[in-house]
Protein backbone atom coordinates (compact mmCIF):
# COMPACT_ATOMS: atom_id res chain seq x y z
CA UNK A 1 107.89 88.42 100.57
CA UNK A 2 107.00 90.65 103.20
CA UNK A 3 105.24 89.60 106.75
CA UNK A 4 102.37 90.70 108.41
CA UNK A 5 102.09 89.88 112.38
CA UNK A 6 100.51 91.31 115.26
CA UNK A 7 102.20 92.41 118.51
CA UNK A 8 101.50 94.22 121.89
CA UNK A 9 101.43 97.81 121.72
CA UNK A 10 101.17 100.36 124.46
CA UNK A 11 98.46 99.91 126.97
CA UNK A 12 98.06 96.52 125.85
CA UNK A 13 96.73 97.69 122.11
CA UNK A 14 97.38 95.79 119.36
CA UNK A 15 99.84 96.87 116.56
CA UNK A 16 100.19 95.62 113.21
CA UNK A 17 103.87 95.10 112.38
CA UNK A 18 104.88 94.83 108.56
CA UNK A 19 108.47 93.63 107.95
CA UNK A 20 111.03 91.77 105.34
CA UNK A 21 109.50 94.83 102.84
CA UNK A 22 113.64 95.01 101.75
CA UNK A 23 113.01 99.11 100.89
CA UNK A 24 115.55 101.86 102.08
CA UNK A 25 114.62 104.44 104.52
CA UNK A 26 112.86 106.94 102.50
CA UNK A 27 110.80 104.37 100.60
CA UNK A 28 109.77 103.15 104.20
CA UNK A 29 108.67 106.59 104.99
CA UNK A 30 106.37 106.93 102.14
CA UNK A 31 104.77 104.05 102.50
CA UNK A 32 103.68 104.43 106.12
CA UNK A 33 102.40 107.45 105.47
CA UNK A 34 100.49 105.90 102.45
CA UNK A 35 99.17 102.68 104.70
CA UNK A 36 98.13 105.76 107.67
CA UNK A 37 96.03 107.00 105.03
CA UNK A 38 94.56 104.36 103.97
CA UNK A 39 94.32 102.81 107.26
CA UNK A 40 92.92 106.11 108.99
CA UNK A 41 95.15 105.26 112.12
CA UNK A 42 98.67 105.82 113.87
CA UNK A 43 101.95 104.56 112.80
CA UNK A 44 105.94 104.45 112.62
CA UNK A 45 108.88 103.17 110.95
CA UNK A 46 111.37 101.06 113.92
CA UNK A 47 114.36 99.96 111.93
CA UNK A 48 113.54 98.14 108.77
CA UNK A 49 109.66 97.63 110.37
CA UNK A 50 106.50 99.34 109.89
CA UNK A 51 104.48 99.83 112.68
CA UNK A 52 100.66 100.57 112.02
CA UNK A 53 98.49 101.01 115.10
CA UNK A 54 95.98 98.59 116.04
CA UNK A 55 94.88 94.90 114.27
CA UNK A 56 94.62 96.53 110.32
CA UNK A 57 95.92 93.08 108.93
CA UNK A 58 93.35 92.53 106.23
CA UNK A 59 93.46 96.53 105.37
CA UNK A 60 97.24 96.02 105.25
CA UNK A 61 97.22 92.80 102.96
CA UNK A 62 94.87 93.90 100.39
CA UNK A 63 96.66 97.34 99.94
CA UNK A 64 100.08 95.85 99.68
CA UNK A 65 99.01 93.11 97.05
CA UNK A 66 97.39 95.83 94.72
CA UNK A 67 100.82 97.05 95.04
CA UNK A 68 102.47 94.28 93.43
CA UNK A 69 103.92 92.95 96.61
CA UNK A 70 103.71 89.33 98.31
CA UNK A 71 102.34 89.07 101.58
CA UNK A 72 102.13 86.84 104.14
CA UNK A 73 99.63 87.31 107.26
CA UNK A 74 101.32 85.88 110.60
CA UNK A 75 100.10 85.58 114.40
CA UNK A 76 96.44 86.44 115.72
């Protein structure tokens, strides 16, 4: 089950922080670029974590489920 929270970014912005997703590095990759699409905003892999700019949660939740995946929202 992966994790949903929200943290501080830079400036004091929001980020939405995905993480316990147990993919390798190249499966990361792809799917922050897929959640930046479908997001329309910003984002990085740190580690094992995907970082998604600003407070996406819901956005985040919904697309990961349709995925197959179990999510939990966290913080905020």
């Amino acid at each position: 089950m992966c994790e949903i929270r929200i943290t501080k970014g830079k400036k004091g912005k929001g980020v939405s922080a995905i993480e316990g997703l147990g993919l390798d590095a190249k499966a990361l990759k792809n799917l922050c670029s897929d959640l930046k699409k479908h997001c329309g905003c910003g984002g990085s892999v740190k580690g094992f974590e995907i970082e998604i700019q600003g407070d996406v949660r819901e956005k985040l939740k919904l697309y990961l489920e349709q995925k197959g995946m179990k999510v939990k929202l966290a913080g905020g």
